[in-house]
Protein backbone atom coordinates (compact mmCIF):
# COMPACT_ATOMS: atom_id res chain seq x y z
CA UNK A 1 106.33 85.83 102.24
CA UNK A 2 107.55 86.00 98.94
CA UNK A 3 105.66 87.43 96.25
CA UNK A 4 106.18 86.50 92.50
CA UNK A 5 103.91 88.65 89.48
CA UNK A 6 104.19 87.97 85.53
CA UNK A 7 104.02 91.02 84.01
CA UNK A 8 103.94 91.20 79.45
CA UNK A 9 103.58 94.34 77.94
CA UNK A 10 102.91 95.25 74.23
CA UNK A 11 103.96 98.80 72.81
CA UNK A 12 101.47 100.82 71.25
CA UNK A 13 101.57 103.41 68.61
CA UNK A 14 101.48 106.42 71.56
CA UNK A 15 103.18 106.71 74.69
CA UNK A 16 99.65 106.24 77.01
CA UNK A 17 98.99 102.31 78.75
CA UNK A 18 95.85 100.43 79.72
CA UNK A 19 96.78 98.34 82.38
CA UNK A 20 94.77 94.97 83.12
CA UNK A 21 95.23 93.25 86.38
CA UNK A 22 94.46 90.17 87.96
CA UNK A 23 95.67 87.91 90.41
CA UNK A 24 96.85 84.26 90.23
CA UNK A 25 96.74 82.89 93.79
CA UNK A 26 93.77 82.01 96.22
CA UNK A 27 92.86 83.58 99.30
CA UNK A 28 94.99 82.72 102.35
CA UNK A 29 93.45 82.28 105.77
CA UNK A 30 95.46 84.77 107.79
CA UNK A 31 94.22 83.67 111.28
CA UNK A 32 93.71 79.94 112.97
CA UNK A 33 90.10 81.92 113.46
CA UNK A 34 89.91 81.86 110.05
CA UNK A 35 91.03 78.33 109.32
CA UNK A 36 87.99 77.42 111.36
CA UNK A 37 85.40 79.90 110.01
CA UNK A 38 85.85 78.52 106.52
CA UNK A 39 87.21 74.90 106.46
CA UNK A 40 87.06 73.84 102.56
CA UNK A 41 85.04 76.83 101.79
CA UNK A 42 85.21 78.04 98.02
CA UNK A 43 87.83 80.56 99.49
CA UNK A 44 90.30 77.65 99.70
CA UNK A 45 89.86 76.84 96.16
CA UNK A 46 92.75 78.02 94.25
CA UNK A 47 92.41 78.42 90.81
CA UNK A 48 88.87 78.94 91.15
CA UNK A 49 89.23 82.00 93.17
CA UNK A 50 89.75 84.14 90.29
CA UNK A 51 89.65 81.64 87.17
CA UNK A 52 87.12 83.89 84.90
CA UNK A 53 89.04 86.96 85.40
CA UNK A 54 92.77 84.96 84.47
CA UNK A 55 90.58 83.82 81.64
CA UNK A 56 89.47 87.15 80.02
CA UNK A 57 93.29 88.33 80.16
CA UNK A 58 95.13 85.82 79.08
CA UNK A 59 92.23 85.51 75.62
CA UNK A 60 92.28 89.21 75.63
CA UNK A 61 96.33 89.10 75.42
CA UNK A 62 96.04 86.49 73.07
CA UNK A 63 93.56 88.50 70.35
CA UNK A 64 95.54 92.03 71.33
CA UNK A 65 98.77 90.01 69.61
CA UNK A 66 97.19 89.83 66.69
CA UNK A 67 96.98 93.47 65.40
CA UNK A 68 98.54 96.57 66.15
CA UNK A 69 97.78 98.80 68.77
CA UNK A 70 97.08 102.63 69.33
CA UNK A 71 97.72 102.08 73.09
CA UNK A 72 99.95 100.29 75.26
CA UNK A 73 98.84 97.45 76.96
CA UNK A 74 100.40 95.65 80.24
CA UNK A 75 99.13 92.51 81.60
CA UNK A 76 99.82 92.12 85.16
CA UNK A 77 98.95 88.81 86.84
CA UNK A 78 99.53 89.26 90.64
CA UNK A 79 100.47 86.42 93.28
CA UNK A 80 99.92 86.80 97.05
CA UNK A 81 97.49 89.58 96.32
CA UNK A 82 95.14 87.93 99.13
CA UNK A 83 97.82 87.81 101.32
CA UNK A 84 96.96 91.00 103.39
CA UNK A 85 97.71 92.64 100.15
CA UNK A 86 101.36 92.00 100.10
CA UNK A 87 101.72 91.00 96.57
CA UNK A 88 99.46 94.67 95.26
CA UNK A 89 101.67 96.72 97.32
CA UNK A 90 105.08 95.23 95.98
């Protein structure tokens, strides 16, 4: 599996970073068990899976480039992150 995150970053005024996280892909069926338990579910539906929370970083990225900052910020959007995790640990 191959894992790919976009990561943007905006220097603050001191040293110290708020971090916001939040994935980009959709969950991934990891067994044929689960293939069958949840044919077309709302797991399966991309985007979707995680759409508000993509949302309220990329407008919160948007306003924070505005004005200047006291802290750091980094914006982390993951891929494979339902993937038994692969794309968090990388």
């Amino acid at each position: 599996m191959t894992a790919t995150s976009t990561i943007a970053a905006r220097a603050g005024s001191v040293p110290q970073e708020i971090l916001i996280v939040a994935h980009l892909d959709t969950w991934t069926p990891l067994s044929s068990r689960d293939e069958a338990r949840y044919p077309g579910s709302l797991l399966l539906q991309g985007v979707d899976d995680n759409a508000s929370e993509l949302g309220v970083m990329l407008e919160l990225a948007q306003q924070l480039s505005k004005r200047p900052l006291h802290y750091s910020v980094r914006f982390v959007a993951l891929s494979a992150g339902d993937s038994a995790l692969d794309g968090m640990q990388d």
